[in-house]
PDB file of N, CA and C in Angstrom:
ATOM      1  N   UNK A   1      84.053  85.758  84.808  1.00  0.00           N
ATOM      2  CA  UNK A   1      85.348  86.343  84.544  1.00  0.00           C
ATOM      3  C   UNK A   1      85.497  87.601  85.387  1.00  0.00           C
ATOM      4  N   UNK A   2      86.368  87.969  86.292  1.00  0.00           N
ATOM      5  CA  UNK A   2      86.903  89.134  86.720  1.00  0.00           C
ATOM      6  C   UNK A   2      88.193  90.207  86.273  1.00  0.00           C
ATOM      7  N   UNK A   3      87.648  91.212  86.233  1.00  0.00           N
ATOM      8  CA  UNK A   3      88.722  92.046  85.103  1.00  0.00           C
ATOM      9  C   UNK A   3      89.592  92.556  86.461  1.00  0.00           C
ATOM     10  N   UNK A   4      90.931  92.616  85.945  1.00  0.00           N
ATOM     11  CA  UNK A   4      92.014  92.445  87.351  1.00  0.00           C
ATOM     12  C   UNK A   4      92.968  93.758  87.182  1.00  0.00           C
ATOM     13  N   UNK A   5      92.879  93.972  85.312  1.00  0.00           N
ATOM     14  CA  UNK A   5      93.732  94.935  84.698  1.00  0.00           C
ATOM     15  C   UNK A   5      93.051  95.497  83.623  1.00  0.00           C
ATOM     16  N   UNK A   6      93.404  96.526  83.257  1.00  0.00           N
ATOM     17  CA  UNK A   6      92.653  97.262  82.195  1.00  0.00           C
ATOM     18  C   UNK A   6      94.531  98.383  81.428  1.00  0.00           C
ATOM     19  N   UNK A   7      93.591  98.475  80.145  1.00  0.00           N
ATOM     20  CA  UNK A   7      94.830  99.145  79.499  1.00  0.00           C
ATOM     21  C   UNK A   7      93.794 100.542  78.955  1.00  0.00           C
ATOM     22  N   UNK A   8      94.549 101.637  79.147  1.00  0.00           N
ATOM     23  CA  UNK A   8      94.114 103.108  78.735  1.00  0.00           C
ATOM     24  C   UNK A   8      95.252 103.781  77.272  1.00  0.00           C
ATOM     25  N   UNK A   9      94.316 103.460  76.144  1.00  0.00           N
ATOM     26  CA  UNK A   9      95.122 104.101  75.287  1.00  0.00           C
ATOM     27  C   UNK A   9      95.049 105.426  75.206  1.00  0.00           C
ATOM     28  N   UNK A  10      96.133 106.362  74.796  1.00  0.00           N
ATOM     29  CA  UNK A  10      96.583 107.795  75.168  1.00  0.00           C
ATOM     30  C   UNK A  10      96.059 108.528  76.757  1.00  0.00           C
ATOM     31  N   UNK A  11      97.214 109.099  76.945  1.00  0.00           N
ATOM     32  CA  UNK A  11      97.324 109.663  78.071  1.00  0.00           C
ATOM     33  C   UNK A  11      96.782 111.199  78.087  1.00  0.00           C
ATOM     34  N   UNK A  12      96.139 111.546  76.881  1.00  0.00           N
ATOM     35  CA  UNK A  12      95.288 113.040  77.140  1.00  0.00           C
ATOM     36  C   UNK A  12      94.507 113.415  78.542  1.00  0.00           C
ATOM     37  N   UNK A  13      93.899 113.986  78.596  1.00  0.00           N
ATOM     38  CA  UNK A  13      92.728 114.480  79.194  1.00  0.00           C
ATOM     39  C   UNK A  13      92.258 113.643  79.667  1.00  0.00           C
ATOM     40  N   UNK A  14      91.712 113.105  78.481  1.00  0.00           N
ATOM     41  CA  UNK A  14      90.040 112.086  78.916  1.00  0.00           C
ATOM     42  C   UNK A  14      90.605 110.519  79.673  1.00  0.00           C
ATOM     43  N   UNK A  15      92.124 110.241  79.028  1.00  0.00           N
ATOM     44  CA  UNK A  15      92.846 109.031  79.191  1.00  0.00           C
ATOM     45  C   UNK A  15      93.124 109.193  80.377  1.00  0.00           C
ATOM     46  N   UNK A  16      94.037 110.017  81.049  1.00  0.00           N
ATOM     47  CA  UNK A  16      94.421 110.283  82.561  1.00  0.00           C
ATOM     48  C   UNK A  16      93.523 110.128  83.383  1.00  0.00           C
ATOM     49  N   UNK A  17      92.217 111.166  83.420  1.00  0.00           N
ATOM     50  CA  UNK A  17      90.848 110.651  83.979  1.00  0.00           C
ATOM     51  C   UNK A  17      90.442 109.444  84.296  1.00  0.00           C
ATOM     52  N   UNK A  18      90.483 109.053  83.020  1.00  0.00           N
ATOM     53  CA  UNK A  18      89.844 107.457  82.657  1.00  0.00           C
ATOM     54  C   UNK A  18      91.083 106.518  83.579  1.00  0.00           C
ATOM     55  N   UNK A  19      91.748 106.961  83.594  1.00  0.00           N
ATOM     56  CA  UNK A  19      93.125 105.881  84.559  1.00  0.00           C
ATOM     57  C   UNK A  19      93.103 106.003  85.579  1.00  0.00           C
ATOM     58  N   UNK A  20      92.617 107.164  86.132  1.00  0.00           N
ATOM     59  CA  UNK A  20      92.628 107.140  87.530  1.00  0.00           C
ATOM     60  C   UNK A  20      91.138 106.692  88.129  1.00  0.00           C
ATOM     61  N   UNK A  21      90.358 106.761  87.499  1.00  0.00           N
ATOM     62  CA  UNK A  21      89.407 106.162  87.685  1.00  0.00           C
ATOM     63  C   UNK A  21      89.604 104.651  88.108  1.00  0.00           C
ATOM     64  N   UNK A  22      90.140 104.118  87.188  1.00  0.00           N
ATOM     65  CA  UNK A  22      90.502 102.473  86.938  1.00  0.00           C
ATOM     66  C   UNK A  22      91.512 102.346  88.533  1.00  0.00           C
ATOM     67  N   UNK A  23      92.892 103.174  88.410  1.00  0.00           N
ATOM     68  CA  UNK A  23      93.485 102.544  89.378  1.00  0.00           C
ATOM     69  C   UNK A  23      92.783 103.234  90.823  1.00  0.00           C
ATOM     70  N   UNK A  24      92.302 104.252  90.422  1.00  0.00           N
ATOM     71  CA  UNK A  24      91.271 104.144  92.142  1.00  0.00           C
ATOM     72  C   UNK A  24      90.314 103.379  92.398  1.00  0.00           C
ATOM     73  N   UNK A  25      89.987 102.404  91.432  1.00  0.00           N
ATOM     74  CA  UNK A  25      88.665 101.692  91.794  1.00  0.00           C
ATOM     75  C   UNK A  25      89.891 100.212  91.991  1.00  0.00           C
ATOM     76  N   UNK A  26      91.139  99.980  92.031  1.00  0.00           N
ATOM     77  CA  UNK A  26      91.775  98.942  92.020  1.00  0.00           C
ATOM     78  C   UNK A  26      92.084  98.078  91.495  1.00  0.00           C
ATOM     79  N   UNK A  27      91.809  98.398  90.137  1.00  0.00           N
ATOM     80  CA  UNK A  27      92.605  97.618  88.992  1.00  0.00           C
ATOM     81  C   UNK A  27      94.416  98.164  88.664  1.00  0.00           C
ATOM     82  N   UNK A  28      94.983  97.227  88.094  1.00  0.00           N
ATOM     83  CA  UNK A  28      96.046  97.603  87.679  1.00  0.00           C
ATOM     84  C   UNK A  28      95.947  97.985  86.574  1.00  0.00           C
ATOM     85  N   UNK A  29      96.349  99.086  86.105  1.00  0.00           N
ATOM     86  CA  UNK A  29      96.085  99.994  85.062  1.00  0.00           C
ATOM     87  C   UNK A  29      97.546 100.178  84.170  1.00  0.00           C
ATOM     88  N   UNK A  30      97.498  99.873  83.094  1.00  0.00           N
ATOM     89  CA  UNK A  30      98.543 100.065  82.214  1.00  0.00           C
ATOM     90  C   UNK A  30      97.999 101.224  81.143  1.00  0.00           C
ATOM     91  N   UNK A  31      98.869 102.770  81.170  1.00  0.00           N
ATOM     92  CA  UNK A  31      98.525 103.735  80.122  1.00  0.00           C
ATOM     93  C   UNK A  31      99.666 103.390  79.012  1.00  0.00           C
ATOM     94  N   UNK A  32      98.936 103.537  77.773  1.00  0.00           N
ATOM     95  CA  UNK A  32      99.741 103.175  76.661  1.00  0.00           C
ATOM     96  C   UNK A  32      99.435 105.075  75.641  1.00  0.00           C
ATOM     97  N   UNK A  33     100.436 105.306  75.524  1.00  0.00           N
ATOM     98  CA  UNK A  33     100.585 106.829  74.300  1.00  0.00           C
ATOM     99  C   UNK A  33     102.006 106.255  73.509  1.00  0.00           C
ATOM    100  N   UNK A  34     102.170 107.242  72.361  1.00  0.00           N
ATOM    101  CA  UNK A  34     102.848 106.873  71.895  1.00  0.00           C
ATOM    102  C   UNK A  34     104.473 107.729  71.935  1.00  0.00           C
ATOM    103  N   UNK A  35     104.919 108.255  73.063  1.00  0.00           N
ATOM    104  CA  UNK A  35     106.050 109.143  73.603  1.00  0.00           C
ATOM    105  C   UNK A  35     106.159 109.237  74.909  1.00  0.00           C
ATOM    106  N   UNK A  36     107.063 108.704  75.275  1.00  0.00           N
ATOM    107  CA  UNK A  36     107.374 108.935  76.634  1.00  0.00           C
ATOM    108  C   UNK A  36     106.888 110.016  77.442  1.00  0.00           C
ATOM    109  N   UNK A  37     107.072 111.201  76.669  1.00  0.00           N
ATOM    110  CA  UNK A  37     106.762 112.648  77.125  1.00  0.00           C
ATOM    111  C   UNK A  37     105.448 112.624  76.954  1.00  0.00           C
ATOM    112  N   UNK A  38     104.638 112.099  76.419  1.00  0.00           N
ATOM    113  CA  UNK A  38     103.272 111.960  76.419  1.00  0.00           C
ATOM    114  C   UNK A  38     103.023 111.382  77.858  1.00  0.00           C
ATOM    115  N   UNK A  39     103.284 110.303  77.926  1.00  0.00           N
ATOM    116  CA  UNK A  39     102.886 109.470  79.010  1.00  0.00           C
ATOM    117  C   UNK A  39     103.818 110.076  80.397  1.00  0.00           C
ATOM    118  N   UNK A  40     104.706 110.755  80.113  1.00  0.00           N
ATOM    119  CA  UNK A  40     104.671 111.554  81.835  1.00  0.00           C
ATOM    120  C   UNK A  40     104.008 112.858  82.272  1.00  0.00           C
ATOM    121  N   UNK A  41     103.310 113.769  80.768  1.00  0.00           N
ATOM    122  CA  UNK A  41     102.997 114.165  80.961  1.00  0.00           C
ATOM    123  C   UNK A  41     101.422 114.114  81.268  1.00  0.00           C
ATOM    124  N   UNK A  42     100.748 112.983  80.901  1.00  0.00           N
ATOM    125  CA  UNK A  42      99.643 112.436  81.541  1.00  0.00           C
ATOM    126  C   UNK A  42      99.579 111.858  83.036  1.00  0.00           C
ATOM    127  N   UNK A  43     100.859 111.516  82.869  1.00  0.00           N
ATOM    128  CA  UNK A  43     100.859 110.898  84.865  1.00  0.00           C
ATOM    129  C   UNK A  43     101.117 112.000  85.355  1.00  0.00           C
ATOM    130  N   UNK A  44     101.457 113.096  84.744  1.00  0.00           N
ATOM    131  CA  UNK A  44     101.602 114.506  85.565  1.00  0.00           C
ATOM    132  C   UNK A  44     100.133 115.173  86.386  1.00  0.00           C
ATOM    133  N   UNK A  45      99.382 114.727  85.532  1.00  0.00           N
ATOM    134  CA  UNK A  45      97.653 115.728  85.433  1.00  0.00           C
ATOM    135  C   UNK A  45      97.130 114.002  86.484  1.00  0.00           C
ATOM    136  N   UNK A  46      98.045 112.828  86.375  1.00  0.00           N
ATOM    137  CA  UNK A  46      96.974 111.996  87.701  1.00  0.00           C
ATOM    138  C   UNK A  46      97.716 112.731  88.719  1.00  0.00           C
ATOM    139  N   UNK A  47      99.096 112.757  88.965  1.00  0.00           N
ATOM    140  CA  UNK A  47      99.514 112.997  90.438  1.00  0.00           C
ATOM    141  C   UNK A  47      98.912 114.572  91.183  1.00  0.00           C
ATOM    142  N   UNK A  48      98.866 115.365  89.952  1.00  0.00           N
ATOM    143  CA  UNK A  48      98.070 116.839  90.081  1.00  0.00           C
ATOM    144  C   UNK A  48      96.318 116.671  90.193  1.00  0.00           C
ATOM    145  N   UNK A  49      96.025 115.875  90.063  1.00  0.00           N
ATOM    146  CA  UNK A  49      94.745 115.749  90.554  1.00  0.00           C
ATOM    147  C   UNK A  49      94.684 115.058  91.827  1.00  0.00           C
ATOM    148  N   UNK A  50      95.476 113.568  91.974  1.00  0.00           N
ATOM    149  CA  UNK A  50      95.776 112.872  93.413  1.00  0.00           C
ATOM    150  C   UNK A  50      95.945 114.078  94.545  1.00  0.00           C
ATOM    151  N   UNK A  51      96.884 115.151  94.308  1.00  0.00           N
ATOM    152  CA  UNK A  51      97.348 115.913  95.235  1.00  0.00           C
ATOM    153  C   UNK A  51      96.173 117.091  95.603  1.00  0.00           C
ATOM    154  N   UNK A  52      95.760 117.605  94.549  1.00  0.00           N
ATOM    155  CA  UNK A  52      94.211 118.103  94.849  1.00  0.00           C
ATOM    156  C   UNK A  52      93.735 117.457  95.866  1.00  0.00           C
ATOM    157  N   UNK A  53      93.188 116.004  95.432  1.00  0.00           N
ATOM    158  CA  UNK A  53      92.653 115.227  96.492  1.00  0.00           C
ATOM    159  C   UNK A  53      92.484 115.781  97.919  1.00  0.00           C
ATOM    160  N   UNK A  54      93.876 115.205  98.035  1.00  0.00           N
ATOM    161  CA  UNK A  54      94.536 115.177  99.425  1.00  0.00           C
ATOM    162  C   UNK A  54      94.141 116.007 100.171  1.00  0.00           C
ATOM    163  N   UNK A  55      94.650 117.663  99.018  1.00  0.00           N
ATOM    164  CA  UNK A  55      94.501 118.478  99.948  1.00  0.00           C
ATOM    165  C   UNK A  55      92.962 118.997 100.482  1.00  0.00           C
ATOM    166  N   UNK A  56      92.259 119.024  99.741  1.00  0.00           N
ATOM    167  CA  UNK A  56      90.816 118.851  99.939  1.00  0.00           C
ATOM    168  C   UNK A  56      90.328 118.417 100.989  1.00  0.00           C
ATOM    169  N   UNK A  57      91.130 116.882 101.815  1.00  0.00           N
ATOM    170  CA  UNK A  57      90.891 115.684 102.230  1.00  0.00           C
ATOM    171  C   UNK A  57      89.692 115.254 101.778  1.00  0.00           C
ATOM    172  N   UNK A  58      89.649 114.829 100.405  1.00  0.00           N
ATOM    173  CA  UNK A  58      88.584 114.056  99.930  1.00  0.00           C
ATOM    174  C   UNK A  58      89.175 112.638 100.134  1.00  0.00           C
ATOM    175  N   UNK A  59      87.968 111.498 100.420  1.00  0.00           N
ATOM    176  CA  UNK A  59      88.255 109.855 101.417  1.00  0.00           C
ATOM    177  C   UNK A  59      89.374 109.248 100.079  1.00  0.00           C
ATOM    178  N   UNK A  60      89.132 109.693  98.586  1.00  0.00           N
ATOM    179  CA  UNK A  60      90.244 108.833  97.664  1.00  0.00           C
ATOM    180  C   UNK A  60      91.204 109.441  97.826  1.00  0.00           C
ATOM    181  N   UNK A  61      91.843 109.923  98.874  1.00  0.00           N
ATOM    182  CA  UNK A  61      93.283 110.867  98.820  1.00  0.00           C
ATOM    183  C   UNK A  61      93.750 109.531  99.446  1.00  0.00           C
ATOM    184  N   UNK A  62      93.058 108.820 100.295  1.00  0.00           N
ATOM    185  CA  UNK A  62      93.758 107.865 101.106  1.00  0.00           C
ATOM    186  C   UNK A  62      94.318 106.837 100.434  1.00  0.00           C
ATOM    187  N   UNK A  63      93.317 106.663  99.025  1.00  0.00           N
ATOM    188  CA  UNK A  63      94.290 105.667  98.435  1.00  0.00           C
ATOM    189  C   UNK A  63      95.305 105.910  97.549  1.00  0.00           C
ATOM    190  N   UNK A  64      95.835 107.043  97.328  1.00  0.00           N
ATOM    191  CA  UNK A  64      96.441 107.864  96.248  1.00  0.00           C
ATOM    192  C   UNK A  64      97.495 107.139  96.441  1.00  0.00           C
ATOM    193  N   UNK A  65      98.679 106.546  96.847  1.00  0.00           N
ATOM    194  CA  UNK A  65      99.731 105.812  97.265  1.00  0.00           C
ATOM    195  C   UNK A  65      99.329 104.319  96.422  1.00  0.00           C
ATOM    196  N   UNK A  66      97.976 103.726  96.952  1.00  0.00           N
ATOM    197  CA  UNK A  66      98.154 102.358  96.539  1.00  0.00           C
ATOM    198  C   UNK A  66      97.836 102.700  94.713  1.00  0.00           C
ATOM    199  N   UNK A  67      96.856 103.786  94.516  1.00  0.00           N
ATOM    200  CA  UNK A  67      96.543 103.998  93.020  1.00  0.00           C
ATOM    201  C   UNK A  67      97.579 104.168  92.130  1.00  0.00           C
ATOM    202  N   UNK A  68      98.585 104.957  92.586  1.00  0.00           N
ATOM    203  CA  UNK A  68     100.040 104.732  92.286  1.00  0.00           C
ATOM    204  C   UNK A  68     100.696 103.481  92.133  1.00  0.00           C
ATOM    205  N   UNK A  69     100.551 103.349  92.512  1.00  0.00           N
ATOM    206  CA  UNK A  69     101.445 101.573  92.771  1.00  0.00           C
ATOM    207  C   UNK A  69     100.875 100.603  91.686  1.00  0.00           C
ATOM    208  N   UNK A  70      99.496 101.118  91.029  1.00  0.00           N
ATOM    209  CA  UNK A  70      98.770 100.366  90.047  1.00  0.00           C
ATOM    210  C   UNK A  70      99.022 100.837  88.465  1.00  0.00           C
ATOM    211  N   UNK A  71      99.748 101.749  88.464  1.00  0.00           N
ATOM    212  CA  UNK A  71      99.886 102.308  87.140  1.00  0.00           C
ATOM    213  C   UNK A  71     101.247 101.389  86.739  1.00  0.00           C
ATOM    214  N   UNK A  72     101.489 101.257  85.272  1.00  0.00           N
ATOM    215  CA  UNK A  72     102.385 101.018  84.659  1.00  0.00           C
ATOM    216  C   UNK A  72     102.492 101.731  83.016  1.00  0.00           C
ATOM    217  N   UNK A  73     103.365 101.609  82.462  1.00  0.00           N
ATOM    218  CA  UNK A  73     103.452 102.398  81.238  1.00  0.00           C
ATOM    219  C   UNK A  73     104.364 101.900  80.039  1.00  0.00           C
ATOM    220  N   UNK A  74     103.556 101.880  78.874  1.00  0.00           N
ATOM    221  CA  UNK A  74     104.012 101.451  77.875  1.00  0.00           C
ATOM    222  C   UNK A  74     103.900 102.922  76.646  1.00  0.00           C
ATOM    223  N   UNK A  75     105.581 102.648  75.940  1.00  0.00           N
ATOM    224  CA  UNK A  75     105.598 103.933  74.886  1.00  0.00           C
ATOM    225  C   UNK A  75     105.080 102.533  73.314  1.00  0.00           C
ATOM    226  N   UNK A  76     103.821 103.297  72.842  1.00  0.00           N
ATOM    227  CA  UNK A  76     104.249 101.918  71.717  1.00  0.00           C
ATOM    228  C   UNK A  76     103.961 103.239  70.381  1.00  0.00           C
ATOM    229  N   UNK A  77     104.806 103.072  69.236  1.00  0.00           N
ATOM    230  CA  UNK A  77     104.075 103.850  68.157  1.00  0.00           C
ATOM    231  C   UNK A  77     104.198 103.306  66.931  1.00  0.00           C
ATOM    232  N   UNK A  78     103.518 103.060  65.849  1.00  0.00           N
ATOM    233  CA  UNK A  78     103.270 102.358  64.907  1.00  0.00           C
ATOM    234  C   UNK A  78     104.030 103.027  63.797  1.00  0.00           C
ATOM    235  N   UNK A  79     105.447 102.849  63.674  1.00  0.00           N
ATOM    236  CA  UNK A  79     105.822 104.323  62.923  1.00  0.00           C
ATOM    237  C   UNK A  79     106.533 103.268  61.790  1.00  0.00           C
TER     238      UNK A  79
END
């Protein structure tokens, strides 16, 4: 079996990390929190770390575009 996609519940700290991990290693990565504002403000702390990258020129800055392209986002809350 090959894992193609992976899902990251909450977009904290450890979740954002954990996602960019996933979509820099090239999975398609779906983050799931439960507020919109949650979940942009977690893609806030990947694109603020992506851009670190860059500027650094550390070699994963190069994929920061396609790692992007791998995220998707779901608001779900059990209310």
């Amino acid at each position: 079996m090959m894992i193609k996609q992976v899902a990251v519940i909450g977009t904290g700290t450890m979740g954002s990390q954990i996602g960019i991990t996933c979509a820099g290693g090239g999975f398609d990565t779906i983050m799931v929190d439960t507020t919109a504002a949650n979940i942009e403000r977690g893609m806030g702390v990947v694109r603020a770390f992506l851009a670190g990258q860059e500027k650094k020129g550390n070699p994963f800055s190069n994929r920061k575009a396609a790692a992007l392209q791998r995220y998707s986002y779901v608001e779900h809350c059990n209310g």
